[in-house]
PDB file of N, CA and C in Angstrom:
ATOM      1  N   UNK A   1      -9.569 -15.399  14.471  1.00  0.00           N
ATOM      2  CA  UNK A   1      -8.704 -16.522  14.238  1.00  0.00           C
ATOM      3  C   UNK A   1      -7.353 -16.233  14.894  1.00  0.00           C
ATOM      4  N   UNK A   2      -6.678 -17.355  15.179  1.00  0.00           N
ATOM      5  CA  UNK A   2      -5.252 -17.220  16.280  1.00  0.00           C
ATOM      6  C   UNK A   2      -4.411 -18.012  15.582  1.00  0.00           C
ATOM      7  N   UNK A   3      -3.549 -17.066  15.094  1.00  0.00           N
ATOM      8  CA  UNK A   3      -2.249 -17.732  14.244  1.00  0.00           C
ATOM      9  C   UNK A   3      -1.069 -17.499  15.247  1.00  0.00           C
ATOM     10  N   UNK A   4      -0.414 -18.536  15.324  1.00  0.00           N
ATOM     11  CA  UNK A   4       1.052 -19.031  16.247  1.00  0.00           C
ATOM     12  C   UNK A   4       2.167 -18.685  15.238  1.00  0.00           C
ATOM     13  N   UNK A   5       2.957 -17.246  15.479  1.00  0.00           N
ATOM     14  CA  UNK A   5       4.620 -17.103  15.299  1.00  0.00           C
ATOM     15  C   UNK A   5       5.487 -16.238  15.785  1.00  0.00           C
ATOM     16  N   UNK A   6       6.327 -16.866  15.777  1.00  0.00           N
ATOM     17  CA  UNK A   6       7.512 -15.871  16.741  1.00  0.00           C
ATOM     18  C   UNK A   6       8.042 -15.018  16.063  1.00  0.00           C
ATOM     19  N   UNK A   7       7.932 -14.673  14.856  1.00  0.00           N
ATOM     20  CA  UNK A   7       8.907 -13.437  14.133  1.00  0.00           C
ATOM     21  C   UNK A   7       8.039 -12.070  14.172  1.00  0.00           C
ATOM     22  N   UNK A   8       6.889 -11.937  14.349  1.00  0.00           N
ATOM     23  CA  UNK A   8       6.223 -10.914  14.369  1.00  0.00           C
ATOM     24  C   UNK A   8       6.910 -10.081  16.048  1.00  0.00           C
ATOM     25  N   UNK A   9       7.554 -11.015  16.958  1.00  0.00           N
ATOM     26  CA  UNK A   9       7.966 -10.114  18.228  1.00  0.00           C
ATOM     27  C   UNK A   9       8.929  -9.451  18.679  1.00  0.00           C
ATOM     28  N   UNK A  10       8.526  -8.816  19.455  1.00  0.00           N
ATOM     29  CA  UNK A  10      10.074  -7.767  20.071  1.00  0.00           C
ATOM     30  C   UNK A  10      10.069  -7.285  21.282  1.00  0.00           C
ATOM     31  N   UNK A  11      11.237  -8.062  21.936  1.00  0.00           N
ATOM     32  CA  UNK A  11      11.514  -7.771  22.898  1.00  0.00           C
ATOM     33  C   UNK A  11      10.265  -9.110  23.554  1.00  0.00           C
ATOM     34  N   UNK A  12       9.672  -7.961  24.985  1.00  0.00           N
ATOM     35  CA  UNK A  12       8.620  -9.308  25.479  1.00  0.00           C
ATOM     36  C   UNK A  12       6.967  -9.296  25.525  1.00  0.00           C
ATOM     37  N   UNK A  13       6.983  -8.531  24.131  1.00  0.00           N
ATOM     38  CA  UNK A  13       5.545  -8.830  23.355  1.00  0.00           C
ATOM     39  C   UNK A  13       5.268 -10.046  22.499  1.00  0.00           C
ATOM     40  N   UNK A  14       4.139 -10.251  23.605  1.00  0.00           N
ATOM     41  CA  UNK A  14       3.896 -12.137  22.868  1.00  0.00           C
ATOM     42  C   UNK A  14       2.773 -12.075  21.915  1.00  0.00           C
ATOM     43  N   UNK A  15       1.952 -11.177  21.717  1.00  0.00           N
ATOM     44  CA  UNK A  15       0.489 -10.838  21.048  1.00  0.00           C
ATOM     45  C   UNK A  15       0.662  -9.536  20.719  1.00  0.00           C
ATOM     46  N   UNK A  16       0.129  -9.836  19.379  1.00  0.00           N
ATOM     47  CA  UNK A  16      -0.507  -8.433  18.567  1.00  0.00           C
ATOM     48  C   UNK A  16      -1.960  -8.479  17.967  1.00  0.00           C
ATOM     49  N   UNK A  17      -2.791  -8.164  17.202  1.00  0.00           N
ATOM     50  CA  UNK A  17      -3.732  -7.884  16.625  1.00  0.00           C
ATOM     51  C   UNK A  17      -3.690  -7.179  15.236  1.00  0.00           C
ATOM     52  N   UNK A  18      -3.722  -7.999  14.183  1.00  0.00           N
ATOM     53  CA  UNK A  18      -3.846  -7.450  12.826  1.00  0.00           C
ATOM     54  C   UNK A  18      -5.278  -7.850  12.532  1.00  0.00           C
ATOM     55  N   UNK A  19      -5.850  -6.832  12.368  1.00  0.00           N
ATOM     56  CA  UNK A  19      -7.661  -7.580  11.802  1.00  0.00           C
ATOM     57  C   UNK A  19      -7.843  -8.161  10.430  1.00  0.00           C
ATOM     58  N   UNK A  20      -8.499  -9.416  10.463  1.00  0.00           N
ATOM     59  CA  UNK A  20      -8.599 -10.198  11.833  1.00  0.00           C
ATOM     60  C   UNK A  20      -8.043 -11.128  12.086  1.00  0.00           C
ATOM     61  N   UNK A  21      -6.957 -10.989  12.403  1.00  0.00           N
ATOM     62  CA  UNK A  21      -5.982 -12.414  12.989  1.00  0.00           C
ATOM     63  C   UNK A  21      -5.622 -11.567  14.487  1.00  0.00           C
ATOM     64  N   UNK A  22      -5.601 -12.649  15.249  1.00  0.00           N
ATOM     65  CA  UNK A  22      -4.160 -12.735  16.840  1.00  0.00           C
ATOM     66  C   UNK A  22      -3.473 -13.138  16.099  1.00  0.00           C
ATOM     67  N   UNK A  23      -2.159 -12.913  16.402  1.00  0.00           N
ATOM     68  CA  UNK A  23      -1.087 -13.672  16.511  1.00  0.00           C
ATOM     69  C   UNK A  23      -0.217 -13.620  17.988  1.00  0.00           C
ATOM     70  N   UNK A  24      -0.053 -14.662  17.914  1.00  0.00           N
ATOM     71  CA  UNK A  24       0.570 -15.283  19.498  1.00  0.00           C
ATOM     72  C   UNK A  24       1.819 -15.569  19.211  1.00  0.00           C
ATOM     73  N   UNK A  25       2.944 -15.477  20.230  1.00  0.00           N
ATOM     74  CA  UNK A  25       4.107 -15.310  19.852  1.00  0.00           C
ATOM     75  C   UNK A  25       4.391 -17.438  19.838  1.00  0.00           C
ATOM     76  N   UNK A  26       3.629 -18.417  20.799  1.00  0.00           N
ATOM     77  CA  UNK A  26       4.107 -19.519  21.577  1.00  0.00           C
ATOM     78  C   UNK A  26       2.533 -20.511  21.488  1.00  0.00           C
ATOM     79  N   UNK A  27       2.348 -21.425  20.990  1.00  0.00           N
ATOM     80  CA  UNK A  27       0.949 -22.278  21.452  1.00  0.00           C
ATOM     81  C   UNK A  27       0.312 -22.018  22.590  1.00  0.00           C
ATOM     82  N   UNK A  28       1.387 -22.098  23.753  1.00  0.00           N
ATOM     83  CA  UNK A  28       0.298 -21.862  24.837  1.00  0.00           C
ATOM     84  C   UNK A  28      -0.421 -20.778  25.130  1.00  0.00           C
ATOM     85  N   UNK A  29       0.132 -19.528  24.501  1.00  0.00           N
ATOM     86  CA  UNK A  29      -0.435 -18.303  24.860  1.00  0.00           C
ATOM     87  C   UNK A  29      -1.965 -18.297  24.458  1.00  0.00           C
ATOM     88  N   UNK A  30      -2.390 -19.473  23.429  1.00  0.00           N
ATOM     89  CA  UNK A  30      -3.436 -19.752  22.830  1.00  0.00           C
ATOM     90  C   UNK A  30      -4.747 -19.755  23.958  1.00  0.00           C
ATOM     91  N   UNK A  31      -4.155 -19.878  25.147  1.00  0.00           N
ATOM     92  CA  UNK A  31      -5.022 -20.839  25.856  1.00  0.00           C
ATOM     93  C   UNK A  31      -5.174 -19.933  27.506  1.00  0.00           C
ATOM     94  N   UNK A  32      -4.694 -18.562  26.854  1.00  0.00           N
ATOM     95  CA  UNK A  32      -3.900 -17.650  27.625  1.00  0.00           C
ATOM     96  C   UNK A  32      -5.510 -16.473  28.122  1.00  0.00           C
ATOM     97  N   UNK A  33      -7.032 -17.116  28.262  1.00  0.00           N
ATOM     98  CA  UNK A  33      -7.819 -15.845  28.054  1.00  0.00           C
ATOM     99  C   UNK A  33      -7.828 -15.019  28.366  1.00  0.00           C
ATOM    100  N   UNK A  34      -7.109 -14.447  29.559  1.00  0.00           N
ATOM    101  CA  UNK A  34      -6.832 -12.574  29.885  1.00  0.00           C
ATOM    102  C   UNK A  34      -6.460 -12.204  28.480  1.00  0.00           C
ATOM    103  N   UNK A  35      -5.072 -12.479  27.862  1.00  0.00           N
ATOM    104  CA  UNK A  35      -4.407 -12.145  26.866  1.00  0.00           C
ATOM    105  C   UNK A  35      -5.483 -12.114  25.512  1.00  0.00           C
ATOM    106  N   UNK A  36      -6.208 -13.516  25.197  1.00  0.00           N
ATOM    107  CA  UNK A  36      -7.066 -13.626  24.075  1.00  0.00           C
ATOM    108  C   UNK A  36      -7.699 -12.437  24.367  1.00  0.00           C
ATOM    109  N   UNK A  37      -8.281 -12.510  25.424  1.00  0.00           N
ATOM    110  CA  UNK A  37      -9.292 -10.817  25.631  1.00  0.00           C
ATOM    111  C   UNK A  37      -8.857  -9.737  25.156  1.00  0.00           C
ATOM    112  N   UNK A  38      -7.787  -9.568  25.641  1.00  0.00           N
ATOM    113  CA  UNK A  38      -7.212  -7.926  25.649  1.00  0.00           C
ATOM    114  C   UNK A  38      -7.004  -8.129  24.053  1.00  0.00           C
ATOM    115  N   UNK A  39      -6.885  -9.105  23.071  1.00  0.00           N
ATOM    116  CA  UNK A  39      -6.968  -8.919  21.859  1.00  0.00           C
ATOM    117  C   UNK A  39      -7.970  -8.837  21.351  1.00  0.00           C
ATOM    118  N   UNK A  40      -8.536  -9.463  21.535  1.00  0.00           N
ATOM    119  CA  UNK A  40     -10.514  -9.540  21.025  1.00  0.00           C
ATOM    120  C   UNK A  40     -11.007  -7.934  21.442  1.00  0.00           C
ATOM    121  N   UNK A  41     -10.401  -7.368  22.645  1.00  0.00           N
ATOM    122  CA  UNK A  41     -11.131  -5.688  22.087  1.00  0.00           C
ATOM    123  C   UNK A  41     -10.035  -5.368  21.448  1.00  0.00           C
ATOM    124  N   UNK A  42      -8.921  -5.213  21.173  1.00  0.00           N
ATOM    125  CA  UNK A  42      -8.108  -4.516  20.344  1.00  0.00           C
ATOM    126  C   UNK A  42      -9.271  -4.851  18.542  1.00  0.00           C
ATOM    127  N   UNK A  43      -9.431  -5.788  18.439  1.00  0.00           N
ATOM    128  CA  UNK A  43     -10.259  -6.691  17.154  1.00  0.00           C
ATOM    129  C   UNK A  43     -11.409  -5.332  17.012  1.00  0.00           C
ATOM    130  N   UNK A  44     -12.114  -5.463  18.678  1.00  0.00           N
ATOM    131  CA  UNK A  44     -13.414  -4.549  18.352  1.00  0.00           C
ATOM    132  C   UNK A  44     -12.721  -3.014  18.126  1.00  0.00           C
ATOM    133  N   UNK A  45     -12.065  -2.573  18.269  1.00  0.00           N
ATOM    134  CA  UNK A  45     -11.333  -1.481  18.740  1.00  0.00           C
ATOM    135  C   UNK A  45     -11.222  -1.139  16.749  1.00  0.00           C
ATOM    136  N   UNK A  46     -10.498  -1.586  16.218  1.00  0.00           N
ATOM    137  CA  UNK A  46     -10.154  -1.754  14.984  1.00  0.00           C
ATOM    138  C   UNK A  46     -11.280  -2.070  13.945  1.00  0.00           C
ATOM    139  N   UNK A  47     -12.541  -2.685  13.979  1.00  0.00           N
ATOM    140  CA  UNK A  47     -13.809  -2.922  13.714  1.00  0.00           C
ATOM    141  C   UNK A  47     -14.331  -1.399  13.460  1.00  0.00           C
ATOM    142  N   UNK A  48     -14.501  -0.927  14.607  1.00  0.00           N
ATOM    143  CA  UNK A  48     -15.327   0.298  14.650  1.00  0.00           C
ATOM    144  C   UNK A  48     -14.566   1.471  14.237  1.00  0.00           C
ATOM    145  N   UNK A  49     -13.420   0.836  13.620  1.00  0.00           N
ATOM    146  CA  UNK A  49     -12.551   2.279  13.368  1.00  0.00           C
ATOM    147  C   UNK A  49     -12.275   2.273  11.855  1.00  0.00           C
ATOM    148  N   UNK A  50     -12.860   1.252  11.227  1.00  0.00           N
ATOM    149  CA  UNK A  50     -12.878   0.594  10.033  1.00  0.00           C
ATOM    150  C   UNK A  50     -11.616   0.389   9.773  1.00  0.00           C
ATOM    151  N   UNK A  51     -10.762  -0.558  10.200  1.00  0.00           N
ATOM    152  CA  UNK A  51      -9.366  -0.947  10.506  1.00  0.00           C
ATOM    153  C   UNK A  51      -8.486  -0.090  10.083  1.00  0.00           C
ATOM    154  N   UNK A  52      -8.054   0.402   8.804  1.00  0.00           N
ATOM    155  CA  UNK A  52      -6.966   1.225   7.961  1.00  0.00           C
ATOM    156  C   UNK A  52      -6.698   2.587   9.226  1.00  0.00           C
ATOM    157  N   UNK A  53      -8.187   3.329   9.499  1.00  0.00           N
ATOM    158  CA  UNK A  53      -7.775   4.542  10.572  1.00  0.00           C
ATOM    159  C   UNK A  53      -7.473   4.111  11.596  1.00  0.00           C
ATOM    160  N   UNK A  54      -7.458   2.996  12.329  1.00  0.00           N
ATOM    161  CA  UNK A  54      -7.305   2.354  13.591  1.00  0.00           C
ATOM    162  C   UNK A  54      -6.015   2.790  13.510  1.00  0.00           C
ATOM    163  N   UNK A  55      -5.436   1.964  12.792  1.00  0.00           N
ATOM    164  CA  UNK A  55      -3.824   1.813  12.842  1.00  0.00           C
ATOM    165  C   UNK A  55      -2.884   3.381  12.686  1.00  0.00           C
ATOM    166  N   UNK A  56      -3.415   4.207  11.414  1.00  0.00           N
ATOM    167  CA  UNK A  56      -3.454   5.792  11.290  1.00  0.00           C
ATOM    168  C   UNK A  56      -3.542   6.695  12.782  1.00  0.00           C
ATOM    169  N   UNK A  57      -4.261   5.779  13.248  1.00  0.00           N
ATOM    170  CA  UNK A  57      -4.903   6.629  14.782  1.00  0.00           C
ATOM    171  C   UNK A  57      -3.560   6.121  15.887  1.00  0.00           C
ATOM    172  N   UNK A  58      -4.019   4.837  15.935  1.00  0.00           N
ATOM    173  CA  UNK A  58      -2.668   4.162  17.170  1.00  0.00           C
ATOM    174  C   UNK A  58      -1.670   4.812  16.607  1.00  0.00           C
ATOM    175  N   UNK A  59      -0.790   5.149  15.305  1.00  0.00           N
ATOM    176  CA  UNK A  59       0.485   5.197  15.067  1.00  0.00           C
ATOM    177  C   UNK A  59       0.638   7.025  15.558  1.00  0.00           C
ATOM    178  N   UNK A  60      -0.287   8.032  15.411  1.00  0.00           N
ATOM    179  CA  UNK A  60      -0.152   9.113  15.753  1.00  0.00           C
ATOM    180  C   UNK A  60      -0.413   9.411  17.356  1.00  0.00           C
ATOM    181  N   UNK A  61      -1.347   8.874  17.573  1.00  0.00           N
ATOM    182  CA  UNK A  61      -1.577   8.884  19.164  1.00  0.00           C
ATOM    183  C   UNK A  61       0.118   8.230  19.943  1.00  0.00           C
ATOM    184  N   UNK A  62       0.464   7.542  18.966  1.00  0.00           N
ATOM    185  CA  UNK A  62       1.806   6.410  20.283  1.00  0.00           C
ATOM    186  C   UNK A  62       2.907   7.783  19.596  1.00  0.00           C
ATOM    187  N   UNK A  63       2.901   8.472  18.513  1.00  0.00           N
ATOM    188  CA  UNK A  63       4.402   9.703  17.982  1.00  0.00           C
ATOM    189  C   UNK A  63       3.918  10.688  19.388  1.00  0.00           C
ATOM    190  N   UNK A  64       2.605  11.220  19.574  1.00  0.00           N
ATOM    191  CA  UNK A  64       2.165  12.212  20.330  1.00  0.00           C
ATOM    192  C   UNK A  64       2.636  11.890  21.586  1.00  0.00           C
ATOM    193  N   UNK A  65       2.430  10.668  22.118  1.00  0.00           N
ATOM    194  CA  UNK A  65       2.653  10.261  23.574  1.00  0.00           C
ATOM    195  C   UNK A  65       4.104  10.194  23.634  1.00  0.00           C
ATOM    196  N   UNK A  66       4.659   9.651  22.640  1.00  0.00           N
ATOM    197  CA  UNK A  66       6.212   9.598  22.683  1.00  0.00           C
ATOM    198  C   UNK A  66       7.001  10.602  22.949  1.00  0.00           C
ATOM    199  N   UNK A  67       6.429  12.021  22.162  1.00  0.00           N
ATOM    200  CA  UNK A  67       7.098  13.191  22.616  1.00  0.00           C
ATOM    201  C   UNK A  67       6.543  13.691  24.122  1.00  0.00           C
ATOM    202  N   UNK A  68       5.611  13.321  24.394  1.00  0.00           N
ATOM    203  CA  UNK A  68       4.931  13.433  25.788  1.00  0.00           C
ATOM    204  C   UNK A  68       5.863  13.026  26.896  1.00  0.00           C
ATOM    205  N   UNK A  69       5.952  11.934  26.923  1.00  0.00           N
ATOM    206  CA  UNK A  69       6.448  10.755  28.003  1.00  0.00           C
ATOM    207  C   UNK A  69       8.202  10.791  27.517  1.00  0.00           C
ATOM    208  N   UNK A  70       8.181  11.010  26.424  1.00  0.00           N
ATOM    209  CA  UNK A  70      10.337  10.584  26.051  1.00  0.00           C
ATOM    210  C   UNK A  70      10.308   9.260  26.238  1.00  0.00           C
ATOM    211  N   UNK A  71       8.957   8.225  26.081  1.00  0.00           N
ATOM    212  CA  UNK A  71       9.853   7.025  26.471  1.00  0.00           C
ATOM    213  C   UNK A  71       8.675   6.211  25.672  1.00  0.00           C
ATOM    214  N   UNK A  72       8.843   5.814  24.358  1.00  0.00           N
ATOM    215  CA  UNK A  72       8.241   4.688  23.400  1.00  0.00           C
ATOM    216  C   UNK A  72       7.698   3.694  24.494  1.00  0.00           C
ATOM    217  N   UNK A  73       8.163   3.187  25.399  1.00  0.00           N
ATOM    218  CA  UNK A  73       7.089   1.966  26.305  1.00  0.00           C
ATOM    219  C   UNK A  73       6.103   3.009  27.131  1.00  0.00           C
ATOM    220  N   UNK A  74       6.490   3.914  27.635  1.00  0.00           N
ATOM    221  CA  UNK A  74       5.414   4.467  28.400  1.00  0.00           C
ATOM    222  C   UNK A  74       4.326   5.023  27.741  1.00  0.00           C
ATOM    223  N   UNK A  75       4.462   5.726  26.392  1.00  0.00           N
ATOM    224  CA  UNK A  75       3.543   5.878  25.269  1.00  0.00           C
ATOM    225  C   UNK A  75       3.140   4.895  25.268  1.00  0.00           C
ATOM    226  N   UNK A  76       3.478   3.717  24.420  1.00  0.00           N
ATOM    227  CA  UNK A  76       2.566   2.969  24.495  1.00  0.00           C
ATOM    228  C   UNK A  76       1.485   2.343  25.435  1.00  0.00           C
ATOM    229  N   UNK A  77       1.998   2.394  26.857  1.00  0.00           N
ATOM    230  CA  UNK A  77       1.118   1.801  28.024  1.00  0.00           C
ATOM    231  C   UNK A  77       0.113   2.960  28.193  1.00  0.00           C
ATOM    232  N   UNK A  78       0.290   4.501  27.706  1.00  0.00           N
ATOM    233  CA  UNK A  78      -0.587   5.184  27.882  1.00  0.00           C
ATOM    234  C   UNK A  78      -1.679   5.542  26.937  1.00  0.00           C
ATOM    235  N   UNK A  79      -1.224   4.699  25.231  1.00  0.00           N
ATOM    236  CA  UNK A  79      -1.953   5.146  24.641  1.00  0.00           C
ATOM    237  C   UNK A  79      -4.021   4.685  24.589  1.00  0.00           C
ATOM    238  N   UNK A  80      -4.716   5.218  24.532  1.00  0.00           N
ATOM    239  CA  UNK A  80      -6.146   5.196  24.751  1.00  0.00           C
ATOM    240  C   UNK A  80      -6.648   3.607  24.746  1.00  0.00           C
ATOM    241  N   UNK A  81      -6.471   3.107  23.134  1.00  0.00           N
ATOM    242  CA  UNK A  81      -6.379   1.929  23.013  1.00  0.00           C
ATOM    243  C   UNK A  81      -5.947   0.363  24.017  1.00  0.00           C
ATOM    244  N   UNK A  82      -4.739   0.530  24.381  1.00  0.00           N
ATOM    245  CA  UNK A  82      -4.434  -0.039  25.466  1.00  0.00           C
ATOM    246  C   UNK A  82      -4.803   0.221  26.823  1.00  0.00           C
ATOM    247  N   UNK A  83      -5.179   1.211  27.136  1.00  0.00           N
ATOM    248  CA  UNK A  83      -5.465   1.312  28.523  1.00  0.00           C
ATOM    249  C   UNK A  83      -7.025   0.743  28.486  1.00  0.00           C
ATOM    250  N   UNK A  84      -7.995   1.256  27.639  1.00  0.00           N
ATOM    251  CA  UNK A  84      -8.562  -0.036  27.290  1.00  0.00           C
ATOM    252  C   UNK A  84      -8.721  -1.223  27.846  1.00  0.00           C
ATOM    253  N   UNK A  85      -7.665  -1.713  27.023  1.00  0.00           N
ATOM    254  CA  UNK A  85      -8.070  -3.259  26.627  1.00  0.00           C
ATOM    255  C   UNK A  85      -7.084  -3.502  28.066  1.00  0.00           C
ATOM    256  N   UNK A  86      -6.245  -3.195  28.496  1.00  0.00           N
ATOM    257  CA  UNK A  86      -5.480  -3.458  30.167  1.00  0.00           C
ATOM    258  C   UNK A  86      -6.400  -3.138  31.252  1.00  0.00           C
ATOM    259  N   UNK A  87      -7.562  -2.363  30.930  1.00  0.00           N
ATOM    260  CA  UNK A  87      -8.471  -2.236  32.140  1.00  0.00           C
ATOM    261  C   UNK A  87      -9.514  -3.479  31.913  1.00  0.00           C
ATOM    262  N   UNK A  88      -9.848  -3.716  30.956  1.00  0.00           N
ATOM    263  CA  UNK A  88     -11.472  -4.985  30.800  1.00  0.00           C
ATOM    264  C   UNK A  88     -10.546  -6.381  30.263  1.00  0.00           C
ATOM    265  N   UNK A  89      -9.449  -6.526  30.152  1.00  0.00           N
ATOM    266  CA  UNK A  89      -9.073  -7.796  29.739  1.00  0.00           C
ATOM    267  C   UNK A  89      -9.057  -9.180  30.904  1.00  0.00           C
ATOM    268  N   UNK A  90      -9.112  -9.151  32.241  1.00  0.00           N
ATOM    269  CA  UNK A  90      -9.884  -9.679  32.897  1.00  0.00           C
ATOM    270  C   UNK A  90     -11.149 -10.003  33.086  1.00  0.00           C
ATOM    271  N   UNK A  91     -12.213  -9.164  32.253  1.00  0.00           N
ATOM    272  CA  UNK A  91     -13.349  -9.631  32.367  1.00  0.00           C
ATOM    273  C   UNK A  91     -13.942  -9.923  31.015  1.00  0.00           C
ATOM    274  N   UNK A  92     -14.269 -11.008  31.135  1.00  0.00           N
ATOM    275  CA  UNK A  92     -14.737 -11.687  29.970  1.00  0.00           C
ATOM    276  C   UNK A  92     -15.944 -11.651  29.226  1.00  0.00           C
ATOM    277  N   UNK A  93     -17.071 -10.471  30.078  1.00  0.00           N
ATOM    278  CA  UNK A  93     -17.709  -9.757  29.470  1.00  0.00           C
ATOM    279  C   UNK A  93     -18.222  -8.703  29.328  1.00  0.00           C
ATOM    280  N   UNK A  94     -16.669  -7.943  29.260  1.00  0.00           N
ATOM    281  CA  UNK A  94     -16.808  -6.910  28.571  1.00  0.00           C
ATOM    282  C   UNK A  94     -17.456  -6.739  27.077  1.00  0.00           C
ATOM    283  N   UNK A  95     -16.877  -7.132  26.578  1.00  0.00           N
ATOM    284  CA  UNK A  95     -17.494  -6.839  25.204  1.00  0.00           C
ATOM    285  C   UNK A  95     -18.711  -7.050  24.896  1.00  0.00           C
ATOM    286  N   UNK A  96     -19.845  -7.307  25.376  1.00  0.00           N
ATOM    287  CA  UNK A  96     -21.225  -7.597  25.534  1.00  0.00           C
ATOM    288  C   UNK A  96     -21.454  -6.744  25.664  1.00  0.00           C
ATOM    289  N   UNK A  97     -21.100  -5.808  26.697  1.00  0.00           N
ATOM    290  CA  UNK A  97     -21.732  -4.437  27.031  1.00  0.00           C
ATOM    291  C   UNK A  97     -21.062  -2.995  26.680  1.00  0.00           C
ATOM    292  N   UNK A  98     -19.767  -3.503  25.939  1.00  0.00           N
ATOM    293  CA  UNK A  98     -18.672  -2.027  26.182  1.00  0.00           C
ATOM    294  C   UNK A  98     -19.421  -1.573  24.827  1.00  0.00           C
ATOM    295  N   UNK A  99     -19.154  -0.269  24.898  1.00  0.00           N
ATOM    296  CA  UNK A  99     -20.214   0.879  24.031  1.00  0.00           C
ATOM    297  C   UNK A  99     -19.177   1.138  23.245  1.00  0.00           C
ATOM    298  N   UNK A 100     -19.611   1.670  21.749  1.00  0.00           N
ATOM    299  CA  UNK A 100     -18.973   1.949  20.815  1.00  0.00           C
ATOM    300  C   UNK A 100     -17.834   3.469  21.278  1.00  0.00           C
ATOM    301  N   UNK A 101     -16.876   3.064  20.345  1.00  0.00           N
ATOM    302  CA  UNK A 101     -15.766   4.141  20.729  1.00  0.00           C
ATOM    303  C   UNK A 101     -15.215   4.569  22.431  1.00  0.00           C
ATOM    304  N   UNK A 102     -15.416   3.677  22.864  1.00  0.00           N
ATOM    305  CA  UNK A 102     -15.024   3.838  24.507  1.00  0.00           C
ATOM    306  C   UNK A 102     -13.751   4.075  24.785  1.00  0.00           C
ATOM    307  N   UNK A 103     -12.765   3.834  23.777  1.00  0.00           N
ATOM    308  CA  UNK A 103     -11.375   3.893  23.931  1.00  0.00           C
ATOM    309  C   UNK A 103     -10.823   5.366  24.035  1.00  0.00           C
ATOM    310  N   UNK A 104     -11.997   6.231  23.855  1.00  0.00           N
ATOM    311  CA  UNK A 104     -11.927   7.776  23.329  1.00  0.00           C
ATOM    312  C   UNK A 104     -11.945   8.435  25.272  1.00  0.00           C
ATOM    313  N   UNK A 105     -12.525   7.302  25.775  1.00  0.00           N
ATOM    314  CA  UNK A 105     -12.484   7.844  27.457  1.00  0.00           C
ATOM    315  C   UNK A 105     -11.190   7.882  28.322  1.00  0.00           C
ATOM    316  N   UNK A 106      -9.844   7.092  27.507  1.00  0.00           N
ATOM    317  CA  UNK A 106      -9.046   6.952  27.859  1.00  0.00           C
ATOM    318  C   UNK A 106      -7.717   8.040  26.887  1.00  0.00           C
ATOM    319  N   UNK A 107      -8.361   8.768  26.416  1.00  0.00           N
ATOM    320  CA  UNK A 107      -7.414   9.613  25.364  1.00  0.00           C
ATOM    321  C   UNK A 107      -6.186  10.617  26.393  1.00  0.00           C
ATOM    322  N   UNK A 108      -6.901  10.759  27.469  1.00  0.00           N
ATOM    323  CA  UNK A 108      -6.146  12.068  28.264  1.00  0.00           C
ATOM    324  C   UNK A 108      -6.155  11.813  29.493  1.00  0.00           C
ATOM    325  N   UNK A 109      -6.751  10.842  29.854  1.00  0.00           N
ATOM    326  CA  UNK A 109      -6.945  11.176  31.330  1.00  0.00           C
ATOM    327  C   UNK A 109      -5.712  10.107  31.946  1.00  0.00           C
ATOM    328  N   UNK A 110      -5.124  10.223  32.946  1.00  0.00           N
ATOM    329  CA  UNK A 110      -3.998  10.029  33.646  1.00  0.00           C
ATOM    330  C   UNK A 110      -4.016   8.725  34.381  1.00  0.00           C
TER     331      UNK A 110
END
């Protein structure tokens, strides 16, 4: 389900993923499917992680990268999860075929 509001953002993040809602920062982003995608695996991403550790996991993986990188945006663009969903969010069927825990291929590698 895709709920529309602007207070959940910061800075120029228009979408997040709380399971199971999107939230979109604007209506049109609604209509936005690269973006819907890259949320719909964040959704599966969080599914298979039985949501509560998902978030446990993203929040230690993005402290780890942070001291890594010195720089909270570059952590985040590097963390497993996102690189992810920034590599298959153009293709629209991915998720048909992407294999459980795949986000684990993107933990380290550069």
């Amino acid at each position: 389900m895709v709920i529309i509001s602007r207070y959940f953002f910061y800075r120029n993040y228009v979408a997040l993923t709380l399971w199971p809602f999107i939230i979109v920062k604007a209506p049109e982003l609604t209509r936005d499917k690269v973006l819907i995608n890259h949320e719909r695996i964040h959704l599966r991403q969080q599914e298979e992680l039985l949501i509560l550790p998902f978030y446990l996991w993203y929040l230690l993986e993005w402290a780890i990268k942070i001291l890594w990188y010195l720089s909270p945006y570059k952590a985040y663009c590097n963390l497993s999860f996102e690189r992810e969903a920034y590599k298959y969010e153009s293709d629209p069927t991915y998720l048909q075929r992407r294999k459980r825990y795949s986000f684990t291929h993107y933990l380290w590698k550069a």
